[in-house]
N, C-alpha and C. Protein backbone atom coordinates (compact mmCIF):
# COMPACT_ATOMS: atom_id res chain seq x y z
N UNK A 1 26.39 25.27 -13.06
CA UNK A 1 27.24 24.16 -12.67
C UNK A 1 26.74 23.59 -11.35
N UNK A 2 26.94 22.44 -11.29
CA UNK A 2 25.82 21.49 -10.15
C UNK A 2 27.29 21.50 -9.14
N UNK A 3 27.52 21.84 -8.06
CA UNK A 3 28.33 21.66 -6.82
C UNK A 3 28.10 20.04 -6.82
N UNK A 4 30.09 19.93 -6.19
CA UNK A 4 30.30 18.51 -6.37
C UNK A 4 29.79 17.75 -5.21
N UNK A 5 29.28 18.72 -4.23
CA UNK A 5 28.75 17.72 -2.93
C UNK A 5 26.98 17.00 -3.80
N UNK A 6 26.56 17.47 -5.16
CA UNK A 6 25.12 16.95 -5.42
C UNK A 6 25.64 16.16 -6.25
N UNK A 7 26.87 16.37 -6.73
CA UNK A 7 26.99 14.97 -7.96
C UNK A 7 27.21 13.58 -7.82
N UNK A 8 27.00 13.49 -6.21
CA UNK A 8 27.37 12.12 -6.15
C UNK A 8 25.80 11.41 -5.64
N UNK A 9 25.20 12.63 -5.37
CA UNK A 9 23.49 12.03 -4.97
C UNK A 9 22.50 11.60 -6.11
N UNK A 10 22.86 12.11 -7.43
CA UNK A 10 22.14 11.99 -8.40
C UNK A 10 22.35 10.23 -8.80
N UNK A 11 23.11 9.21 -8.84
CA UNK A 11 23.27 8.14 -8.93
C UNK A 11 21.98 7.50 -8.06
N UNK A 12 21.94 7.86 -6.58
CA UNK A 12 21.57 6.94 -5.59
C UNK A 12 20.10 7.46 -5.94
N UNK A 13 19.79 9.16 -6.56
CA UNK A 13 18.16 9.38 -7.04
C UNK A 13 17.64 8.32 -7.45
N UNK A 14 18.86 8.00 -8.98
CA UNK A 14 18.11 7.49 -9.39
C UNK A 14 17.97 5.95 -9.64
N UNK A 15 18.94 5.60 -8.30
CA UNK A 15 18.48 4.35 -8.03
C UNK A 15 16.97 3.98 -7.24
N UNK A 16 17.08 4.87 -6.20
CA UNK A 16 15.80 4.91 -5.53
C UNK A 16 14.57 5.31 -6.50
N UNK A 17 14.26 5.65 -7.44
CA UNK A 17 13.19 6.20 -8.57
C UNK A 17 13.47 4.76 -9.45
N UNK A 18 14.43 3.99 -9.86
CA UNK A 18 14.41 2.93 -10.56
C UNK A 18 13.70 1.58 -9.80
N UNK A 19 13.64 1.64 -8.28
CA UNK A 19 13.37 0.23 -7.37
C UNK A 19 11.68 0.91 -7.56
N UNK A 20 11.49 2.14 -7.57
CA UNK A 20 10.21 2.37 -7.28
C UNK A 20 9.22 2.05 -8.74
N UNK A 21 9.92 2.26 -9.88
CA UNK A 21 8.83 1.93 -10.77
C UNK A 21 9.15 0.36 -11.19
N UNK A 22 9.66 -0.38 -10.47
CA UNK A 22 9.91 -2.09 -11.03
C UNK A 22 8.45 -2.74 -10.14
N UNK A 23 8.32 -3.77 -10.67
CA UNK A 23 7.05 -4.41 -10.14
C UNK A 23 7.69 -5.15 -8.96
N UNK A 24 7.12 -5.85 -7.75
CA UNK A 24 7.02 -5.84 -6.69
C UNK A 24 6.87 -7.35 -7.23
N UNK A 25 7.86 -8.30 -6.32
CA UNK A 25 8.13 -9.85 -6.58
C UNK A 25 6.77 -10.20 -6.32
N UNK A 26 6.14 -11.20 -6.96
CA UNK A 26 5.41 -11.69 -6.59
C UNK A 26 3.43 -11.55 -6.76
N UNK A 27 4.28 -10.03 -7.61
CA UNK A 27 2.45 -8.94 -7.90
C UNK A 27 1.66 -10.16 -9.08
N UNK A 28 2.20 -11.28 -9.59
CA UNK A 28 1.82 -12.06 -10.66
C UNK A 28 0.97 -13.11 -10.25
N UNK A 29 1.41 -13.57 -8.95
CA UNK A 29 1.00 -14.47 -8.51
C UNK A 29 -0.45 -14.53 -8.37
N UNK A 30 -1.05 -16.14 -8.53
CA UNK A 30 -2.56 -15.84 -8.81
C UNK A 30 -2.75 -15.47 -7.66
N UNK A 31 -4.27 -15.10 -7.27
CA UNK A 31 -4.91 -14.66 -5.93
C UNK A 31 -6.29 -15.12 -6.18
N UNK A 32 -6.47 -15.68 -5.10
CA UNK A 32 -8.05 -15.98 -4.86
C UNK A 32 -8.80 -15.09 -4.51
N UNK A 33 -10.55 -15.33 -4.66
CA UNK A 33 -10.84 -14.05 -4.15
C UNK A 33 -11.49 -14.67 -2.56
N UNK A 34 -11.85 -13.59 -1.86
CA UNK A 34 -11.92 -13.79 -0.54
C UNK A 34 -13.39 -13.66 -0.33
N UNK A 35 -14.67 -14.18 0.56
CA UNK A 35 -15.89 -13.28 1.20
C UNK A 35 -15.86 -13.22 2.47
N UNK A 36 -16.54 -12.46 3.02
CA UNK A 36 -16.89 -12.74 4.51
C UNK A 36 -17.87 -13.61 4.89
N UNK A 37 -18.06 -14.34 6.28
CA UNK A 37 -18.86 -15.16 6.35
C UNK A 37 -20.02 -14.54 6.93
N UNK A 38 -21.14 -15.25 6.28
CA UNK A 38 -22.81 -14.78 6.78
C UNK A 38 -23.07 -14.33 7.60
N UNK A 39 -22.79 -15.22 8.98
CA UNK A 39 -22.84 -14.78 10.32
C UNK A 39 -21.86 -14.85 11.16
N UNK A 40 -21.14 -13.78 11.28
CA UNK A 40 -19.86 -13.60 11.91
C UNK A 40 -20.14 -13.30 13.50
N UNK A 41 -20.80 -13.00 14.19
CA UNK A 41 -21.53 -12.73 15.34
C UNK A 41 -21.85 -14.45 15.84
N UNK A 42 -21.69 -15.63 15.23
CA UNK A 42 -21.60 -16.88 15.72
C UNK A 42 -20.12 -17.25 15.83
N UNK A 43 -19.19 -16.29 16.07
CA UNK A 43 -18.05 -16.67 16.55
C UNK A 43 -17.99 -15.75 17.86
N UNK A 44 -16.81 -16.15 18.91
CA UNK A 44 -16.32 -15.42 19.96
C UNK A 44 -16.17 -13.83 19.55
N UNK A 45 -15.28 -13.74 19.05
CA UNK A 45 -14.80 -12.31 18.26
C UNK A 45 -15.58 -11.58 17.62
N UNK A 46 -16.60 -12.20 16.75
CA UNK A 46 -17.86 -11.54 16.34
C UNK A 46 -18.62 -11.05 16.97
N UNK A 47 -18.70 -11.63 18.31
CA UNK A 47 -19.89 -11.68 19.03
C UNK A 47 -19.48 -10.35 20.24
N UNK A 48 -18.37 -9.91 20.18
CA UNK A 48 -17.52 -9.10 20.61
C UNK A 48 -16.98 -7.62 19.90
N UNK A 49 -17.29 -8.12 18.22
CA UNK A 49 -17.20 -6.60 17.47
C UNK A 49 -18.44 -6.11 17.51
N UNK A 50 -19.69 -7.09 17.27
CA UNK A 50 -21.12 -6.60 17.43
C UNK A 50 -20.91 -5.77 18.45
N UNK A 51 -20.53 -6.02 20.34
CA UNK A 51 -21.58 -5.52 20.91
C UNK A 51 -20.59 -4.42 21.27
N UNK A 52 -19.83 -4.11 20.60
CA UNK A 52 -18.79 -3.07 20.85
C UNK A 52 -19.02 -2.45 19.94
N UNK A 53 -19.64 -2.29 18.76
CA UNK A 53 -20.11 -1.73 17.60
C UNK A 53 -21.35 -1.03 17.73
N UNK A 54 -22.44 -1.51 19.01
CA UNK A 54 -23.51 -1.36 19.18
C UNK A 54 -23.48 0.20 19.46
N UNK A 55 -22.40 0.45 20.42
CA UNK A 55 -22.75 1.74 21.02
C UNK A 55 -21.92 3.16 20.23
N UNK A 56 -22.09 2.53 19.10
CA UNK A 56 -20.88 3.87 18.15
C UNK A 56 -21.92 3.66 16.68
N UNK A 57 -23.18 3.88 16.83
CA UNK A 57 -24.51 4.43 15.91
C UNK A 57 -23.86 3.94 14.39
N UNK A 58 -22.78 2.89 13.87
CA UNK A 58 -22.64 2.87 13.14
C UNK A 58 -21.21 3.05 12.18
N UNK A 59 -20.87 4.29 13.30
CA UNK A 59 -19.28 5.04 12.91
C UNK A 59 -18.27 3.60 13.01
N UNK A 60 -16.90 3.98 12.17
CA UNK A 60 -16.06 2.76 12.44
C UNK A 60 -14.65 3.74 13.29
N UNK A 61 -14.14 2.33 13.27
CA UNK A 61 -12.73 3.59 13.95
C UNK A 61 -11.76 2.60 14.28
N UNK A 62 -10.61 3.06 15.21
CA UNK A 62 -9.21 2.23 14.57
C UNK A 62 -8.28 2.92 15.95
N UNK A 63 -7.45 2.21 16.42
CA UNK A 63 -6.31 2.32 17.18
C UNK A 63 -5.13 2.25 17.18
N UNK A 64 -4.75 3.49 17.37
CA UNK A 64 -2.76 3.50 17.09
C UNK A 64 -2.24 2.74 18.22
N UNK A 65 -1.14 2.16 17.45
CA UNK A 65 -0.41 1.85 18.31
C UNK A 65 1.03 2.11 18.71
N UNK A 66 1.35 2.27 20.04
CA UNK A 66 2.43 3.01 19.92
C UNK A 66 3.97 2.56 19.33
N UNK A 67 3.96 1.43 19.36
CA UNK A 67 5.11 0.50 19.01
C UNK A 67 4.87 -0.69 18.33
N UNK A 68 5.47 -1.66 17.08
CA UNK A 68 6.15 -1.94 15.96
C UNK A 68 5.45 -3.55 16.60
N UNK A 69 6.09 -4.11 17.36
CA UNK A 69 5.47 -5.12 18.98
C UNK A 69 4.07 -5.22 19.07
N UNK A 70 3.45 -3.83 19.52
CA UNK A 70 2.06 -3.98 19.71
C UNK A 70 1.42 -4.57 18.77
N UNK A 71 1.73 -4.06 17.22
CA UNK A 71 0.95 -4.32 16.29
C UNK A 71 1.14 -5.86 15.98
N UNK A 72 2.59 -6.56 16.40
CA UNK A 72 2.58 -7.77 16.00
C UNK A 72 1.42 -8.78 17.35
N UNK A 73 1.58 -8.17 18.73
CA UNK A 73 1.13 -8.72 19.49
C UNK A 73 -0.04 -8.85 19.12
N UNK A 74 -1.29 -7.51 19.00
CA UNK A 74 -2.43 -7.95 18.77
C UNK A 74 -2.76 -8.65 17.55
N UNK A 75 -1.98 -8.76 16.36
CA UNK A 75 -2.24 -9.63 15.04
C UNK A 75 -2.23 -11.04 15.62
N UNK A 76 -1.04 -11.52 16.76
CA UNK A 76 -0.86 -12.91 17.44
C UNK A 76 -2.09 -13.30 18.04
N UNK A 77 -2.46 -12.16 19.08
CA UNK A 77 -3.92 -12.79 20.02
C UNK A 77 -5.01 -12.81 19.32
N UNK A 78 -5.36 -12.07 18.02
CA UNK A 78 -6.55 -12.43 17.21
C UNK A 78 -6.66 -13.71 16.23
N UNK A 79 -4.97 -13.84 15.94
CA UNK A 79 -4.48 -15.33 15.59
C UNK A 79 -5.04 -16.59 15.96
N UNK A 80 -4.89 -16.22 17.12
CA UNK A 80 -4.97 -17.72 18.56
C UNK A 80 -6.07 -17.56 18.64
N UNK A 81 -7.35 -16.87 18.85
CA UNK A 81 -8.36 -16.69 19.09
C UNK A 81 -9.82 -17.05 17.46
N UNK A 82 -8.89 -16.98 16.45
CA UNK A 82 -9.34 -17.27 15.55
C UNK A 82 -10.57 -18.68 15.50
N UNK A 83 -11.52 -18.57 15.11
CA UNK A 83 -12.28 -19.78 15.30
C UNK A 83 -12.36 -20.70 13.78
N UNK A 84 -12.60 -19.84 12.69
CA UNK A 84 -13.01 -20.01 11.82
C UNK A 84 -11.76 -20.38 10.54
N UNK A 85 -11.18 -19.25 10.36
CA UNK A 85 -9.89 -19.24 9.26
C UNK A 85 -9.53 -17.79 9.65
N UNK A 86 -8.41 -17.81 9.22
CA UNK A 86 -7.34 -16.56 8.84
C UNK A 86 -7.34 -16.22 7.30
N UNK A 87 -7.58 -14.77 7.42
CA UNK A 87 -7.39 -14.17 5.47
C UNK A 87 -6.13 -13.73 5.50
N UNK A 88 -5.36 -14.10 5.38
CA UNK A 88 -3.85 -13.72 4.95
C UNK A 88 -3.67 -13.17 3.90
């Protein structure tokens, strides 16, 4: 016999297991496909991942951030700084 404090969680299971296998608004929509451009090192920012790239033999790598903010801030200043287009 299932104790009555679990019989009321089994509803909300399996609501949460029902949102998870439905498709996601919007997964239909066409999509273009995207490339990168030739020479990306003829922009500001390029010319800035190159020579910051130079001294790490190749390896890639990535920065946490500590707060929710940061991540919107630096998405904003690479925004503004954008020369070329944005891949959204």
């Amino acid at each position: 016999m299932v104790p009555p404090r679990w019989q009321c969680g089994w509803p909300l299971c399996l609501a949460l297991l029902g949102g998870c296998a439905s498709v996601m608004p919007g997964a239909d929509y066409p999509k273009s496909a995207s490339t990168a451009y030739a020479a990306p090192q003829l922009t500001d920012l390029g010319r800035l991942a190159a020579e910051a790239a130079q001294g790490h033999d190749g390896s890639s790598g990535y920065r946490l951030l500590s707060a929710g903010a940061d991540g919107l801030l630096a998405r904003l200043q690479l925004a503004e700084r954008a020369e070329r287009a944005l891949d959204l």
